[in-house]
N, C-alpha and C. Protein backbone atom coordinates (compact mmCIF):
# COMPACT_ATOMS: atom_id res chain seq x y z
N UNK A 1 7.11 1.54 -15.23
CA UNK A 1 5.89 0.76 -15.33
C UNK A 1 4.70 1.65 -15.66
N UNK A 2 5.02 2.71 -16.06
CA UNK A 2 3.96 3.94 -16.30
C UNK A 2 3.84 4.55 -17.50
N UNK A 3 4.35 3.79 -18.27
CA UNK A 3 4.72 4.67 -19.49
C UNK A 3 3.38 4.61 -20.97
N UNK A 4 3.29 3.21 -21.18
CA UNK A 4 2.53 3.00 -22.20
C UNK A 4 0.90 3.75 -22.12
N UNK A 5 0.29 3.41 -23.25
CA UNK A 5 -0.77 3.88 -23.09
C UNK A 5 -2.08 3.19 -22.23
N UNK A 6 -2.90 3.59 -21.73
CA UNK A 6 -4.47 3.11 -21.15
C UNK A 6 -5.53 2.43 -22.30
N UNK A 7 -5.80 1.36 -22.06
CA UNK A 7 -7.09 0.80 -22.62
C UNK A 7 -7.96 2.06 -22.46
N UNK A 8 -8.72 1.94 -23.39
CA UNK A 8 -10.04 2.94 -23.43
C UNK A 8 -10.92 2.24 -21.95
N UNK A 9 -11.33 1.52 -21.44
CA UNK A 9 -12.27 0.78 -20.51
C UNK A 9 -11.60 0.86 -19.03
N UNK A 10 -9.96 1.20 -19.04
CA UNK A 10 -9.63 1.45 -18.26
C UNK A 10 -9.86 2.22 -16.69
N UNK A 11 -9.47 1.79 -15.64
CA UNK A 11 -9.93 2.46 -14.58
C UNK A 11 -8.72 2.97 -13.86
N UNK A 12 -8.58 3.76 -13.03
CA UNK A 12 -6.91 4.19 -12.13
C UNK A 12 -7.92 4.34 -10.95
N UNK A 13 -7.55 3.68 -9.96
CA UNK A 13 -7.60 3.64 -8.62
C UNK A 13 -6.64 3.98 -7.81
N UNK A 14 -7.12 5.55 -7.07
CA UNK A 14 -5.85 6.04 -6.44
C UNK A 14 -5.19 5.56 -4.88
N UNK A 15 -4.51 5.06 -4.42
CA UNK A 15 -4.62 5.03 -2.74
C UNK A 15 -4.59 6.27 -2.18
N UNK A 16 -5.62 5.94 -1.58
CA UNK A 16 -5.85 6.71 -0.25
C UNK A 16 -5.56 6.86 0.96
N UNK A 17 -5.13 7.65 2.15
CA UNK A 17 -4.66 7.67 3.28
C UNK A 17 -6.09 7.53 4.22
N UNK A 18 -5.80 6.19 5.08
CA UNK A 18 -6.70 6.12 5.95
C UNK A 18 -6.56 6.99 7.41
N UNK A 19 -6.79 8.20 7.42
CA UNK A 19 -6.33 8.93 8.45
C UNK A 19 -6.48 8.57 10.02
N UNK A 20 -8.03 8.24 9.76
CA UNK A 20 -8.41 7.51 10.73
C UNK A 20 -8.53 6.05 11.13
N UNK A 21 -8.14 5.41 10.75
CA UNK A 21 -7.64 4.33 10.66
C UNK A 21 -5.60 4.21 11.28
N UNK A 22 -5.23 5.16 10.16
CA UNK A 22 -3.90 5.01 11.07
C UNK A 22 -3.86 5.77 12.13
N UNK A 23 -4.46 6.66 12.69
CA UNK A 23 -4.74 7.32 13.96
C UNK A 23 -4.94 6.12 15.53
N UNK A 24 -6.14 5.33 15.19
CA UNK A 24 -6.40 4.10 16.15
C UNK A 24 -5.02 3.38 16.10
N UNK A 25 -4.74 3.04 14.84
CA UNK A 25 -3.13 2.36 14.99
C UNK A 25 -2.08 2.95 15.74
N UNK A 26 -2.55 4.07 15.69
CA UNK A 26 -0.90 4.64 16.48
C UNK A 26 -1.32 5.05 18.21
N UNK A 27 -2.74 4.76 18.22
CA UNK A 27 -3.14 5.14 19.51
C UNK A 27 -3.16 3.83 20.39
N UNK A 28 -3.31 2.73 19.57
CA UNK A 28 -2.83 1.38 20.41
C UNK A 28 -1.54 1.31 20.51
N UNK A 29 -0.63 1.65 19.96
CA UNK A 29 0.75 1.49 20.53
C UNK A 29 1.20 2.32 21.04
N UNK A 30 0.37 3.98 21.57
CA UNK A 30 1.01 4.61 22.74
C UNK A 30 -0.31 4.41 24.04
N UNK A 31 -1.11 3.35 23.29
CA UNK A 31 -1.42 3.10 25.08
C UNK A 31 -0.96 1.92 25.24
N UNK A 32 -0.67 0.95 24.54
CA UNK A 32 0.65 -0.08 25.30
C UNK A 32 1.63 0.85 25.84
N UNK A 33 2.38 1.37 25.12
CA UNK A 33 3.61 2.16 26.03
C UNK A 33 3.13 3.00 27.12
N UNK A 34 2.11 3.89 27.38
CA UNK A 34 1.63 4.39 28.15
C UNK A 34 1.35 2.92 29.48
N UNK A 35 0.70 2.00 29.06
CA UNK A 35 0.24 1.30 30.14
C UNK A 35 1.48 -0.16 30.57
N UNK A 36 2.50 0.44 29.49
CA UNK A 36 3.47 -0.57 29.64
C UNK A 36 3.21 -1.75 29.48
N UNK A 37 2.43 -2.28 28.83
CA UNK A 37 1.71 -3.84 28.17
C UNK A 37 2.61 -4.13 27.08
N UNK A 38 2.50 -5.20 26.41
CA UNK A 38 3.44 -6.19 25.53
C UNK A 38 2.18 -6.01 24.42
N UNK A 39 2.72 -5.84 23.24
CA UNK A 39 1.47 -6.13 22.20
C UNK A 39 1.31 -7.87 22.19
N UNK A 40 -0.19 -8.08 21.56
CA UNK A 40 -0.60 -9.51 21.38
C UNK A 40 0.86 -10.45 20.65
N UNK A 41 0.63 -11.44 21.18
CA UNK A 41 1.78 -12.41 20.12
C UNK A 41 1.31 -12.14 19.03
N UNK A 42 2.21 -11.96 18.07
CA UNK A 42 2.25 -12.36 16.19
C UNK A 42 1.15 -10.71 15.68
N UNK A 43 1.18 -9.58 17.03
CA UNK A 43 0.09 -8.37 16.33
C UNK A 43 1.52 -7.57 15.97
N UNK A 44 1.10 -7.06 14.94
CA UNK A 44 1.92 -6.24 14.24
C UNK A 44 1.43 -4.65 14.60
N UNK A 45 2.21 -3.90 14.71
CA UNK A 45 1.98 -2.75 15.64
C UNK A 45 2.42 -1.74 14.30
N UNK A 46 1.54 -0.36 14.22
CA UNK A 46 2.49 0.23 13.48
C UNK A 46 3.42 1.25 13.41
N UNK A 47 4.16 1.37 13.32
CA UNK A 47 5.91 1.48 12.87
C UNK A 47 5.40 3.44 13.06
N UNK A 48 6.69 4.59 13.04
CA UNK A 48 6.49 5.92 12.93
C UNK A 48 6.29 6.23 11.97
N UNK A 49 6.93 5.51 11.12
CA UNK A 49 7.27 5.96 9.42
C UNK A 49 6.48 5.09 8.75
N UNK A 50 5.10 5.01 9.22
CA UNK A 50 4.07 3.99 8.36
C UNK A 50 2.98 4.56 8.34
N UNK A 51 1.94 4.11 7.00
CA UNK A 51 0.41 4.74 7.36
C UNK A 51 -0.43 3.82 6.90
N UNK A 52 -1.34 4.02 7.17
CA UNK A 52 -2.53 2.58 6.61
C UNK A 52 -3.45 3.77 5.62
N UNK A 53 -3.26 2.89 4.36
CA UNK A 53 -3.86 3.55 3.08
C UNK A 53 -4.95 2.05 2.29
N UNK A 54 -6.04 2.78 1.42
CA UNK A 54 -6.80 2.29 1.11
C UNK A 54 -7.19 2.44 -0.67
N UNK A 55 -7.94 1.19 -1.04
CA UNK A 55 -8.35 1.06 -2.23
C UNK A 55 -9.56 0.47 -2.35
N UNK A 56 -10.25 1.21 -2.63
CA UNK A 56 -11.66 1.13 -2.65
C UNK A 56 -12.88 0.74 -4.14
N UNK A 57 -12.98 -0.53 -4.23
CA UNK A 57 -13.32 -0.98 -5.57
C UNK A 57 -14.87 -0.96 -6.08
N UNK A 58 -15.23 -0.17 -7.13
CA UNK A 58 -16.44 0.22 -7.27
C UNK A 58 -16.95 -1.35 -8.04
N UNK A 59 -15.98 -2.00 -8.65
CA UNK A 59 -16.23 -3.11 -9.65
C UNK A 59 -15.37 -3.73 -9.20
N UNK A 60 -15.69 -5.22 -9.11
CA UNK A 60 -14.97 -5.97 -8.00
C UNK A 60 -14.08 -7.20 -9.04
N UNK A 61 -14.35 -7.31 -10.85
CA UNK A 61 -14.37 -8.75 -11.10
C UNK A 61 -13.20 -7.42 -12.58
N UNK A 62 -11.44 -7.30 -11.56
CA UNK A 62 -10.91 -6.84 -12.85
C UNK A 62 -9.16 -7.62 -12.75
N UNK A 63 -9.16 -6.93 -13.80
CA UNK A 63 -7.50 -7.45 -14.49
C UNK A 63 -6.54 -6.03 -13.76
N UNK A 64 -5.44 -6.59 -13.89
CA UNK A 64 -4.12 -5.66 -13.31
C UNK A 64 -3.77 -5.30 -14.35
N UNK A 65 -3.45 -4.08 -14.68
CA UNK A 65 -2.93 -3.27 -15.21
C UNK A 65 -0.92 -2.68 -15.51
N UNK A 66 -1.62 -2.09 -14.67
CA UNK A 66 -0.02 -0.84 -14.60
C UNK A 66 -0.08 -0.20 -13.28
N UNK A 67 0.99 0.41 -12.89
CA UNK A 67 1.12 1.04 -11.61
C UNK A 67 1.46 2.26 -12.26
N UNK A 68 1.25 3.47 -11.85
CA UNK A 68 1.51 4.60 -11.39
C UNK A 68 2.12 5.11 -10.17
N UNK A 69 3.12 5.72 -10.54
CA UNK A 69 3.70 6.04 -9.11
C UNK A 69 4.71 7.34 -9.37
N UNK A 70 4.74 8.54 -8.65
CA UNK A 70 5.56 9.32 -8.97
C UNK A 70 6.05 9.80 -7.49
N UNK A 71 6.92 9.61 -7.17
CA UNK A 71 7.90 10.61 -5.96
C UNK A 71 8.67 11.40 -6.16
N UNK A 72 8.78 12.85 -5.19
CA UNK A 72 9.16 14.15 -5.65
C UNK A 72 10.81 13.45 -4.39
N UNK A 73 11.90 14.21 -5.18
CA UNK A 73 13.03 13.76 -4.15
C UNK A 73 13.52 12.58 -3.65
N UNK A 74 13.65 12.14 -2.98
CA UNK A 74 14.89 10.94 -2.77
C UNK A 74 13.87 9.73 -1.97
N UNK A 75 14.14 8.82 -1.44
CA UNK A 75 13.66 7.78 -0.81
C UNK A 75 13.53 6.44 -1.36
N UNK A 76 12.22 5.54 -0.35
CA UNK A 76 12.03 4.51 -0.68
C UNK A 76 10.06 4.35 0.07
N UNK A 77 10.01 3.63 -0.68
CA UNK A 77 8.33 3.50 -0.72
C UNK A 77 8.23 1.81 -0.36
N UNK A 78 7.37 1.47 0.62
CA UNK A 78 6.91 -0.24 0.45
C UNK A 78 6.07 0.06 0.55
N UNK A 79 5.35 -1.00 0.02
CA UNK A 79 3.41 -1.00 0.08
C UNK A 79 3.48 -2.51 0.60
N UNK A 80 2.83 -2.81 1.23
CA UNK A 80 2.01 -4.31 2.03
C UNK A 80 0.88 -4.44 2.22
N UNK A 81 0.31 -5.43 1.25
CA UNK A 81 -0.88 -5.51 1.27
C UNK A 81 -1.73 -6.26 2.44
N UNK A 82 -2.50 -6.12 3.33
CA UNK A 82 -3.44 -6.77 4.00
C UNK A 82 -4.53 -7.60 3.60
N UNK A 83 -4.60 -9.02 4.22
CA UNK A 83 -5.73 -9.43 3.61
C UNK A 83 -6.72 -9.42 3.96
N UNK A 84 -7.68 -10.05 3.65
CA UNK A 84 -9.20 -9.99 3.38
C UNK A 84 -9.38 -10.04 4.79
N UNK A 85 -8.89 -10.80 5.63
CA UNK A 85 -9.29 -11.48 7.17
C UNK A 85 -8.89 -9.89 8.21
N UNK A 86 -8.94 -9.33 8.02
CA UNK A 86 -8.49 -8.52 8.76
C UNK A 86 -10.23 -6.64 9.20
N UNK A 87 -10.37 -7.12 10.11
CA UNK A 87 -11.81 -6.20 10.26
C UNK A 87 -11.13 -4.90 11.56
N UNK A 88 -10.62 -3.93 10.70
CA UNK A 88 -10.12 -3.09 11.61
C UNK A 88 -10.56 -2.65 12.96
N UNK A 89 -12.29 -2.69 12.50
CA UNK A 89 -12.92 -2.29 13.97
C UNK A 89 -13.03 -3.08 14.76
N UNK A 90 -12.84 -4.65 14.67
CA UNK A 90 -12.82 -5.48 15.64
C UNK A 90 -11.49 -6.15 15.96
N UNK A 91 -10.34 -6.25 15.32
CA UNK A 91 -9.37 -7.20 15.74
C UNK A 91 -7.96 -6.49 15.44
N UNK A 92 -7.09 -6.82 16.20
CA UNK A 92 -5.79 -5.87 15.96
C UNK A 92 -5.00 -6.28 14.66
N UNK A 93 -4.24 -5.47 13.82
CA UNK A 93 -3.63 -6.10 12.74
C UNK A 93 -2.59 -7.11 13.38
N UNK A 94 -2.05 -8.52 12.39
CA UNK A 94 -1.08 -9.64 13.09
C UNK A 94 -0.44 -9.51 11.65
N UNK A 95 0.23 -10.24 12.10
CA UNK A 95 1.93 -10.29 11.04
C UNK A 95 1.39 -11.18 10.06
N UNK A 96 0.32 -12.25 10.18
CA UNK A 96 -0.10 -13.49 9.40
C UNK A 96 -0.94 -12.49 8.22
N UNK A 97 -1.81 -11.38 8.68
CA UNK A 97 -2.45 -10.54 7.77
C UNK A 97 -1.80 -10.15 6.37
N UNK A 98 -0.75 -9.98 6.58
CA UNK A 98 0.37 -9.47 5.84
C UNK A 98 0.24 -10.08 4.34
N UNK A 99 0.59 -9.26 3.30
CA UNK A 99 0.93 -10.21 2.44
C UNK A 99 2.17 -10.06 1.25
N UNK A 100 2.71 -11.10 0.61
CA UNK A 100 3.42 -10.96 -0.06
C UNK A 100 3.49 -11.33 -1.49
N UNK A 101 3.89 -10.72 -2.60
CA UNK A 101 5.34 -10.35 -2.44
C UNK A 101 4.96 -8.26 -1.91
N UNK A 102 5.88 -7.97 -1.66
CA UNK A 102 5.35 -6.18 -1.34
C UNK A 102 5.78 -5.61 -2.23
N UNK A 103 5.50 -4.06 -2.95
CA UNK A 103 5.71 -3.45 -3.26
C UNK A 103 6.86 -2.64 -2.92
N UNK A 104 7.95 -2.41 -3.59
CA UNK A 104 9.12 -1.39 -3.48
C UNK A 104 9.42 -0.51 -4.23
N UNK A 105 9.09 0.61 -4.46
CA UNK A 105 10.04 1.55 -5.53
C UNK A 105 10.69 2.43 -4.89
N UNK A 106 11.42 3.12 -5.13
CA UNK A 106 12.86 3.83 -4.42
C UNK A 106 13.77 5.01 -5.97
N UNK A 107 13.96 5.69 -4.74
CA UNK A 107 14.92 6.90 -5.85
C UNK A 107 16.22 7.03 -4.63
N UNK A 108 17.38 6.30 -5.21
CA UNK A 108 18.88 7.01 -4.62
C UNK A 108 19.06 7.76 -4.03
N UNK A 109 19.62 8.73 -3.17
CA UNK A 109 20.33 9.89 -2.84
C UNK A 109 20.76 10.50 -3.69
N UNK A 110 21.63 9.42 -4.34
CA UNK A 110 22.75 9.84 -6.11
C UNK A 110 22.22 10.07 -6.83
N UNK A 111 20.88 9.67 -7.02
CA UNK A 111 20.18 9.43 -8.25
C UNK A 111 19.65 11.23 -8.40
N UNK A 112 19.87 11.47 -10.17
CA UNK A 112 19.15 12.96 -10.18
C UNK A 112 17.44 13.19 -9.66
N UNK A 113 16.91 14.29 -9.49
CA UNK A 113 15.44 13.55 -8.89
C UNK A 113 14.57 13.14 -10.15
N UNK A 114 14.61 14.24 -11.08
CA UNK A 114 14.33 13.94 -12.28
C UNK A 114 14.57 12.69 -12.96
N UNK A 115 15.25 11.23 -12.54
CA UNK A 115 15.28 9.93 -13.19
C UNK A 115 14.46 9.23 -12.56
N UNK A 116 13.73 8.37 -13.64
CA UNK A 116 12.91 7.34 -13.31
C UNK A 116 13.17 7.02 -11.95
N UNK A 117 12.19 6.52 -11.33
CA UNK A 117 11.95 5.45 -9.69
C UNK A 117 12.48 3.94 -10.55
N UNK A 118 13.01 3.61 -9.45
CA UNK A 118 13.65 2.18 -9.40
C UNK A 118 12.58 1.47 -9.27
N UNK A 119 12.24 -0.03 -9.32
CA UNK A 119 11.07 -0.95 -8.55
C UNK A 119 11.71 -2.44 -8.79
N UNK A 120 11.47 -3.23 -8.13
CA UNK A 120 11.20 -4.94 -8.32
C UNK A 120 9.85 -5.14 -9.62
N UNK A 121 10.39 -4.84 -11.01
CA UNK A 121 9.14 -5.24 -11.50
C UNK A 121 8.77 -6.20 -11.28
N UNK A 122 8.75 -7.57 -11.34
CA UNK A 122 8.45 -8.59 -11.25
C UNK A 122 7.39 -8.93 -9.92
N UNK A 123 8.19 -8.07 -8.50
CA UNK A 123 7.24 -8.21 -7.91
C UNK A 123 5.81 -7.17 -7.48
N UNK A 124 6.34 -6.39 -8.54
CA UNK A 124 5.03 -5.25 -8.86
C UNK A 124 3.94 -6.15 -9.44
N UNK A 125 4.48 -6.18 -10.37
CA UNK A 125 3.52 -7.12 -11.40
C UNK A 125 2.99 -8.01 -10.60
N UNK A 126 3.32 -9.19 -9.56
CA UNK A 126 3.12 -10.17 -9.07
C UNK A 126 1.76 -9.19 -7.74
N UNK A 127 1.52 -8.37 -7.55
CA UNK A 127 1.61 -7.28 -6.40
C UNK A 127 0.19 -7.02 -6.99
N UNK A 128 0.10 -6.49 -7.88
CA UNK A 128 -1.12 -5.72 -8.65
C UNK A 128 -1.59 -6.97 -9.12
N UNK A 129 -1.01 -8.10 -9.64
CA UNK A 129 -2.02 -9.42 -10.30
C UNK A 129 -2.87 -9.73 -8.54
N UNK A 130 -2.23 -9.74 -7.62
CA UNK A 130 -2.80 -10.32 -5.89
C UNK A 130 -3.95 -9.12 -5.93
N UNK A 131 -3.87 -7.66 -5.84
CA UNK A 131 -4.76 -6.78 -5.60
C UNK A 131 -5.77 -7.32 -6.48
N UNK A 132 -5.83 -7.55 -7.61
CA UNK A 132 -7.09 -7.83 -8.69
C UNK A 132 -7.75 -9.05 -8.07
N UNK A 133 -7.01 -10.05 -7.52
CA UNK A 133 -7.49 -11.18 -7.05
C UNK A 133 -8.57 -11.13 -6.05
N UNK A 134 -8.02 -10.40 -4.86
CA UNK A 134 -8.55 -9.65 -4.15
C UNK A 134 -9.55 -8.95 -4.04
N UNK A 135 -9.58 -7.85 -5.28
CA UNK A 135 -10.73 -7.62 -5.51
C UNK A 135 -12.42 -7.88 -5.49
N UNK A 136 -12.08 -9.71 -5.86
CA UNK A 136 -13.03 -10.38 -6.08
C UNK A 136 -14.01 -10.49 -5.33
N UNK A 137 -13.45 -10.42 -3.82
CA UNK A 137 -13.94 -10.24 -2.58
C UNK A 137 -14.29 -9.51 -2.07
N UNK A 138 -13.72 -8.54 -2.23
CA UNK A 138 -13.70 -7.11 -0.72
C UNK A 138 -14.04 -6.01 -1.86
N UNK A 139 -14.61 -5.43 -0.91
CA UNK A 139 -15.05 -3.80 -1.56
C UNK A 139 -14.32 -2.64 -1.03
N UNK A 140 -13.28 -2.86 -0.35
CA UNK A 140 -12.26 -2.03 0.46
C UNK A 140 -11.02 -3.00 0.35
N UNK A 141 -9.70 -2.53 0.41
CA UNK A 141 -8.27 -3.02 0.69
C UNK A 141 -7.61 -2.25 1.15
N UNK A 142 -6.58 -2.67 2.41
CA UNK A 142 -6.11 -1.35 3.16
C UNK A 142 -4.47 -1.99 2.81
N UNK A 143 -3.79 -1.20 2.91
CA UNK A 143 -2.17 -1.31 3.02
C UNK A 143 -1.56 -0.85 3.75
N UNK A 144 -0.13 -1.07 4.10
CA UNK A 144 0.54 -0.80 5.10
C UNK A 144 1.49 0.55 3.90
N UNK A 145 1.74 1.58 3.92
CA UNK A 145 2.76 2.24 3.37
C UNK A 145 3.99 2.95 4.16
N UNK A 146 5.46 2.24 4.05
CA UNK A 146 5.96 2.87 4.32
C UNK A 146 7.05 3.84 4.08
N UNK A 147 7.35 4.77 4.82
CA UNK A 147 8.31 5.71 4.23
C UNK A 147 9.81 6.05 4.59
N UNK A 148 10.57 5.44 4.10
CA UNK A 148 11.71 5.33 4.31
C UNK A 148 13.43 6.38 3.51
N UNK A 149 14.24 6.34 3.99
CA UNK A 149 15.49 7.20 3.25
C UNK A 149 15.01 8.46 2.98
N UNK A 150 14.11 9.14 3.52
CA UNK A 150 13.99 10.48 3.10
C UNK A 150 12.39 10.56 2.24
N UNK A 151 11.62 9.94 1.98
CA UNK A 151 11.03 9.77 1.19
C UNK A 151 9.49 10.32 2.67
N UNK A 152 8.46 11.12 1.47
CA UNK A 152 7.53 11.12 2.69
C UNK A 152 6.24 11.48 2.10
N UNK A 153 5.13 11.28 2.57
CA UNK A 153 3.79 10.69 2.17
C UNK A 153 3.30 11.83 1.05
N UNK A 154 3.43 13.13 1.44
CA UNK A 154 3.20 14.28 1.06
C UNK A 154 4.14 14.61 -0.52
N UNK A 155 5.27 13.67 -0.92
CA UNK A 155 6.06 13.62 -1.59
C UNK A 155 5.07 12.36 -2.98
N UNK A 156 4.16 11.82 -2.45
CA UNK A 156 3.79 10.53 -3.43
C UNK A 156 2.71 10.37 -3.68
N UNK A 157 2.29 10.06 -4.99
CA UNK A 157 1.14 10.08 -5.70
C UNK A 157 1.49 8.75 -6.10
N UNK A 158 0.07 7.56 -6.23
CA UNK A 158 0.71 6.22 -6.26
C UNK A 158 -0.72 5.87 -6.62
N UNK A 159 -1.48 4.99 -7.56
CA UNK A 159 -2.75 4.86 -8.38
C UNK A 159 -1.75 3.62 -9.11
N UNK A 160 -2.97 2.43 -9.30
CA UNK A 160 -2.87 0.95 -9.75
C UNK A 160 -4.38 0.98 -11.00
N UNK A 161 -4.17 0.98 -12.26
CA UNK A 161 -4.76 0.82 -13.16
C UNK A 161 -4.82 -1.01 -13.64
N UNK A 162 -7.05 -1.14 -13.52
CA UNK A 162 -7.30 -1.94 -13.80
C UNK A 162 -8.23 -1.87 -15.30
N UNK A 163 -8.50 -2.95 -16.04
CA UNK A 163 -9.45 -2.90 -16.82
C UNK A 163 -10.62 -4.09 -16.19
N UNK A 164 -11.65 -3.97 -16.72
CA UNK A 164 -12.92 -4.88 -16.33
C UNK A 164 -12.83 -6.44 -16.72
N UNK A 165 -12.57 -7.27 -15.99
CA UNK A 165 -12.94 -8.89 -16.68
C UNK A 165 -14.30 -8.36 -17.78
N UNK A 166 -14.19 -9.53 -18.86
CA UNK A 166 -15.15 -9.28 -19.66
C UNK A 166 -16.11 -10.36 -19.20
């Protein structure tokens, strides 16, 4: 999904790791375990092998593009997008936040490392048309990324190219 060329007007928006952001996330679920509490019904807690990453839109009114994505070595990548309703500093993330379809790309074990990443185009495409939508609204978008089969944060460079509604 990376191959062709860029519109001249084009933009690449890289994700970003919300450090601090997934920091509070991981500090509410070791003071539940610390205090031995049950998380909220329907709050989604996050996972070891997860991070909360961000996209940050200087121009809010664009079209979906192309994905970029390159991973060094083996694994699997999801991205989950969060929606608009969700205000980190005030309310815990819930499972309803969530959205779909998610992002997947993945490289085999078998696979040489040097061959293309695998993906669901269809629901890439479907994935990056929701982010643009999105856009419309929010001047920030956070995601859930996770890292799975070997695959790890430090391993992935991952940027969603938009052009401008005219």
């Amino acid at each position: 999904m990376d191959q062709a060329e860029s519109p001249s007007n084009a933009m690449v928006l890289e994700f970003k790791e919300d450090t601090a952001l997934t920091e509070m996330m991981r500090l509410r679920v070791s003071s539940l375990q610390r205090s031995g509490q049950k998380r909220q019904d329907g709050e989604r807690l996050l996972l070891p092998h997860e991070a909360v990453y961000r996209l940050d839109f200087h121009i809010q009114e664009l079209n979906f593009t192309r994905w970029y994505f390159s991973l060094t070595g083996h694994g699997r990548v999801t991205i989950t997008g969060i929606s608009q309703h969700w205000t980190p500093d005030l309310t815990n993330l819930m499972t309803r936040q969530l959205l779909e379809p998610i992002g997947t790309f993945w490289r085999n074990a078998v696979d040489p490392e040097d061959s293309p990443l695998k993906c669901l185009e269809a629901d890439m495409q479907e994935f990056g048309e929701r982010i643009a939508e999105l856009a419309k609204v929010r001047k920030v978008m956070y995601f859930l990324f996770a890292f799975k089969d070997g695959a790890e944060a430090a391993n992935l460079s991952c940027s969603v190219e938009f052009t401008p509604e005219k």
